[in-house]
C-alpha atoms as a PDB file:
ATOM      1  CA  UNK A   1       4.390 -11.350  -1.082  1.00  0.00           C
ATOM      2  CA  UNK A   2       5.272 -11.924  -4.602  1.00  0.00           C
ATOM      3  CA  UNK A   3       3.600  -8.355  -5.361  1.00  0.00           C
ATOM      4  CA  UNK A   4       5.997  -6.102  -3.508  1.00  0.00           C
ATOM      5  CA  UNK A   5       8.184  -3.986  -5.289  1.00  0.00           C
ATOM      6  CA  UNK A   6      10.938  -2.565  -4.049  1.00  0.00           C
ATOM      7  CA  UNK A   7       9.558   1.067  -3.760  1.00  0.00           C
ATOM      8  CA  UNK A   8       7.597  -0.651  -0.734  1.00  0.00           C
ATOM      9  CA  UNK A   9      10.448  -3.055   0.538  1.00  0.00           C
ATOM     10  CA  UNK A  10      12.697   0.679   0.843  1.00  0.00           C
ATOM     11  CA  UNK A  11       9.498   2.333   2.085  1.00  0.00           C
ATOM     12  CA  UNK A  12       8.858  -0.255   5.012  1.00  0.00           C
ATOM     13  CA  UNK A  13      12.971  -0.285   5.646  1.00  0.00           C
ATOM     14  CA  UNK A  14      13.293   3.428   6.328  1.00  0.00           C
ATOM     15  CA  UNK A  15      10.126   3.920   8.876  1.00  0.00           C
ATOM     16  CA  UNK A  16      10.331   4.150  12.514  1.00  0.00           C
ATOM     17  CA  UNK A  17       7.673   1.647  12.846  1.00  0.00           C
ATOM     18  CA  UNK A  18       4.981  -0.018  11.236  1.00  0.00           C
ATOM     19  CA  UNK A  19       1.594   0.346  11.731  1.00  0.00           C
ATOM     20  CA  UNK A  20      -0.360  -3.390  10.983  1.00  0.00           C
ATOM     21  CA  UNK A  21      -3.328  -4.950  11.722  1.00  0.00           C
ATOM     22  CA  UNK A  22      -1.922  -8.219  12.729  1.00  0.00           C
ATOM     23  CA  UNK A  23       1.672  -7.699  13.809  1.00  0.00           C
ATOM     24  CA  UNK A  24       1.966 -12.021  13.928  1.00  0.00           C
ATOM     25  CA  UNK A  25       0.701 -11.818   9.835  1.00  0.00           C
ATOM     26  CA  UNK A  26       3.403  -8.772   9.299  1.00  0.00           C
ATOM     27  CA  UNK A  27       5.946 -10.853  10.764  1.00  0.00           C
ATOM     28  CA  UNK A  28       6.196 -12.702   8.059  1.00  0.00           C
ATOM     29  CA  UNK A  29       6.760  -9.937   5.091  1.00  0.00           C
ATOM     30  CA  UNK A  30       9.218  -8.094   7.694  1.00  0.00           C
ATOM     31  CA  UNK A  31      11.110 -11.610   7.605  1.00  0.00           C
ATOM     32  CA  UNK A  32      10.756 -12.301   4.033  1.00  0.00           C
ATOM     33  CA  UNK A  33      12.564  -9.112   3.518  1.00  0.00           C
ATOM     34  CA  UNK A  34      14.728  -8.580   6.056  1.00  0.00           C
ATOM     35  CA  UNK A  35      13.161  -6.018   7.845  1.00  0.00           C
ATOM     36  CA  UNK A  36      13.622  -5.193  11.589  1.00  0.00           C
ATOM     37  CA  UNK A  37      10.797  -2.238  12.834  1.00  0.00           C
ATOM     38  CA  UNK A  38       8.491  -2.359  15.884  1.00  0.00           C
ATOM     39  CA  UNK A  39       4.893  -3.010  14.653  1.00  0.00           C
ATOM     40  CA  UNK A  40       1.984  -1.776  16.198  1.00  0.00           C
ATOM     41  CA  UNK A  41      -1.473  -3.518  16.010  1.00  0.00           C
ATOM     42  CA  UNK A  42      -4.408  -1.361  14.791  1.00  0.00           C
ATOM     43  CA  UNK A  43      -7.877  -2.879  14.158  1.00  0.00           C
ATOM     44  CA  UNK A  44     -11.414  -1.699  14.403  1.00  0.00           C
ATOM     45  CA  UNK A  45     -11.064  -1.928  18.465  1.00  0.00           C
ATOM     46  CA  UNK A  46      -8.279  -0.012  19.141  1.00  0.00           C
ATOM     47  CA  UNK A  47      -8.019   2.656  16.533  1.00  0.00           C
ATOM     48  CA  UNK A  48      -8.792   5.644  18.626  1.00  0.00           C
ATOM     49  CA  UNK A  49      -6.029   4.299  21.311  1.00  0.00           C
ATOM     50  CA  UNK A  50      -3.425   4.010  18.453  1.00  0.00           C
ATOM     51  CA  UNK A  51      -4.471   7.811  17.374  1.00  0.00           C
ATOM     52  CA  UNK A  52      -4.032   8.949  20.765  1.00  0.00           C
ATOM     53  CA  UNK A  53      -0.633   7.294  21.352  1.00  0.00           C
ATOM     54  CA  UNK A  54       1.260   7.589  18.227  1.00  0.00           C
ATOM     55  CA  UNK A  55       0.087  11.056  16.356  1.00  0.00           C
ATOM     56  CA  UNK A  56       2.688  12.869  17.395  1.00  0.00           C
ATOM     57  CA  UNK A  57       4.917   9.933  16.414  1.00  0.00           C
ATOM     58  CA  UNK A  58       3.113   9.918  13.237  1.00  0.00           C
ATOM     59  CA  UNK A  59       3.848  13.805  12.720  1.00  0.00           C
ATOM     60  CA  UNK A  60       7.523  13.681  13.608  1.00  0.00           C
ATOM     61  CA  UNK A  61       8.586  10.155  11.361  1.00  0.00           C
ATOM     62  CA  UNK A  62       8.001   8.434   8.570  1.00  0.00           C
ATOM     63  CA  UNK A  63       6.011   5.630   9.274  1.00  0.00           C
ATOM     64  CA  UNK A  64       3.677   3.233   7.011  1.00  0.00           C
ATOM     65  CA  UNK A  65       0.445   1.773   7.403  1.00  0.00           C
ATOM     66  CA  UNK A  66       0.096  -2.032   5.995  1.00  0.00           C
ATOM     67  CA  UNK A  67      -2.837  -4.428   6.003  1.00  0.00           C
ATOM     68  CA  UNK A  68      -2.872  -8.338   6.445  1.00  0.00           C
ATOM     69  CA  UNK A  69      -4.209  -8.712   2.809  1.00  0.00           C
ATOM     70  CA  UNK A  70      -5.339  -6.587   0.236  1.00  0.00           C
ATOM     71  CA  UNK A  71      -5.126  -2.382   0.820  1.00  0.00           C
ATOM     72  CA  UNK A  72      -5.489  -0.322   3.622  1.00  0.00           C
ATOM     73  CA  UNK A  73      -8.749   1.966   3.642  1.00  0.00           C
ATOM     74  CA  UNK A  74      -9.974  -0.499   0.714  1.00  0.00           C
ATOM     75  CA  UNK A  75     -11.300  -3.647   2.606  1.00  0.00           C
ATOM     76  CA  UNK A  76      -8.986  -2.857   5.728  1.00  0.00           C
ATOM     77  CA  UNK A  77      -8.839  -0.570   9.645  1.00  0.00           C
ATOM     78  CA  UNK A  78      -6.961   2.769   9.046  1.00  0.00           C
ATOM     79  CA  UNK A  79      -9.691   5.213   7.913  1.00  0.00           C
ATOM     80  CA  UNK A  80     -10.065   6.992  11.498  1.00  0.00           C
ATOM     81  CA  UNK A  81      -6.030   7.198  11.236  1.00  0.00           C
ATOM     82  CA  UNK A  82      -5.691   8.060   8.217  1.00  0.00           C
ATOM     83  CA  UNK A  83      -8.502  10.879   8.676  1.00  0.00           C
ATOM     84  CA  UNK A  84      -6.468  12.116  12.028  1.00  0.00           C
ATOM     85  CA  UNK A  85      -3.433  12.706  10.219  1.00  0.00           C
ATOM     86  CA  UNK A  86      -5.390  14.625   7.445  1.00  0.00           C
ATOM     87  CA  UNK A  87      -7.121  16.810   9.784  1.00  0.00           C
ATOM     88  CA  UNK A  88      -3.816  17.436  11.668  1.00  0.00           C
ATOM     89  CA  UNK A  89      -2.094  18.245   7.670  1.00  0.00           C
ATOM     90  CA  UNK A  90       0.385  15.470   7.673  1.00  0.00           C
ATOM     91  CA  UNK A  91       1.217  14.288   4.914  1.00  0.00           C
ATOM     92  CA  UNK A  92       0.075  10.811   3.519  1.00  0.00           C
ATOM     93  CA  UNK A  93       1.138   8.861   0.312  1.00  0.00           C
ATOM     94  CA  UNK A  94       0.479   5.904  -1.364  1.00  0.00           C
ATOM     95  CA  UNK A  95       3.209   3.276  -2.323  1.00  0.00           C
ATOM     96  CA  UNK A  96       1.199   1.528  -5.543  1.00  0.00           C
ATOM     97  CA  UNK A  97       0.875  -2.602  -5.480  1.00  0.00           C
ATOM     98  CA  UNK A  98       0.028  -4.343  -8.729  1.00  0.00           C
ATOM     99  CA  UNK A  99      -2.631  -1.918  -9.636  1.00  0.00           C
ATOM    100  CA  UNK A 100      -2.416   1.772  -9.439  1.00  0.00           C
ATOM    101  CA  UNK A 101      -6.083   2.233  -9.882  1.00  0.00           C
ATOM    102  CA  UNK A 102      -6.203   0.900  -5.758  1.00  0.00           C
ATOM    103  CA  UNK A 103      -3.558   4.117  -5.038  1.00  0.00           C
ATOM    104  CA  UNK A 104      -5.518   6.392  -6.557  1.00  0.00           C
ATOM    105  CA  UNK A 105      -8.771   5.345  -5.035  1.00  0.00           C
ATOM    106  CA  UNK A 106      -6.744   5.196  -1.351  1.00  0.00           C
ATOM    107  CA  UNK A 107      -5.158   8.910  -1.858  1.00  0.00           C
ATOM    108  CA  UNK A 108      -8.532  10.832  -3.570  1.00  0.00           C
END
């Protein structure tokens, strides 16, 4: 938690929801900092059922995608979402941690 920066904290306020792999883990952040958005689980099991029911939610507002530790797409579900939303031409960023090099690796 200590990582954050406030790019992310603003990034994470101003979503209409969250996407997370453990929404009981993201709790915690989203306390931390104050932040009140519905969080959706997505794992390895239920990818293709979170594609299906949010993509057009995806399309229409901003939402982020966060992982329990580390970076999503590095060690973490959201490369079959992530890969959707490509293939569909929405757009996708990158809000860096402590080390850019990750952000470039997640958006090439």
């Amino acid at each position: 938690m200590g990582d954050i920066s406030n790019r992310a904290i603003d990034t994470l306020n101003n979503t209409e929801f969250i996407i997370c792999e453990n929404p009981n883990h993201s709790k915690k952040l989203m306390s931390k900092f104050g932040i009140k958005k519905k969080l959706v689980s997505l794992h390895d099991y239920n990818e293709e059922e979170v594609i299906k029911n949010y993509i057009e939610k995806i399309r229409n507002y901003p939402v982020a995608l966060i992982s329990d530790a580390g970076s999503p797409l590095i060690s973490d579900p959201g490369f079959k979402l992530l890969r959707k939303c490509i293939s569909e031409k929405i757009f996708i960023t990158s809000i860096p941690g402590p080390s850019s090099v990750i952000s470039a690796l997640q958006l090439s």
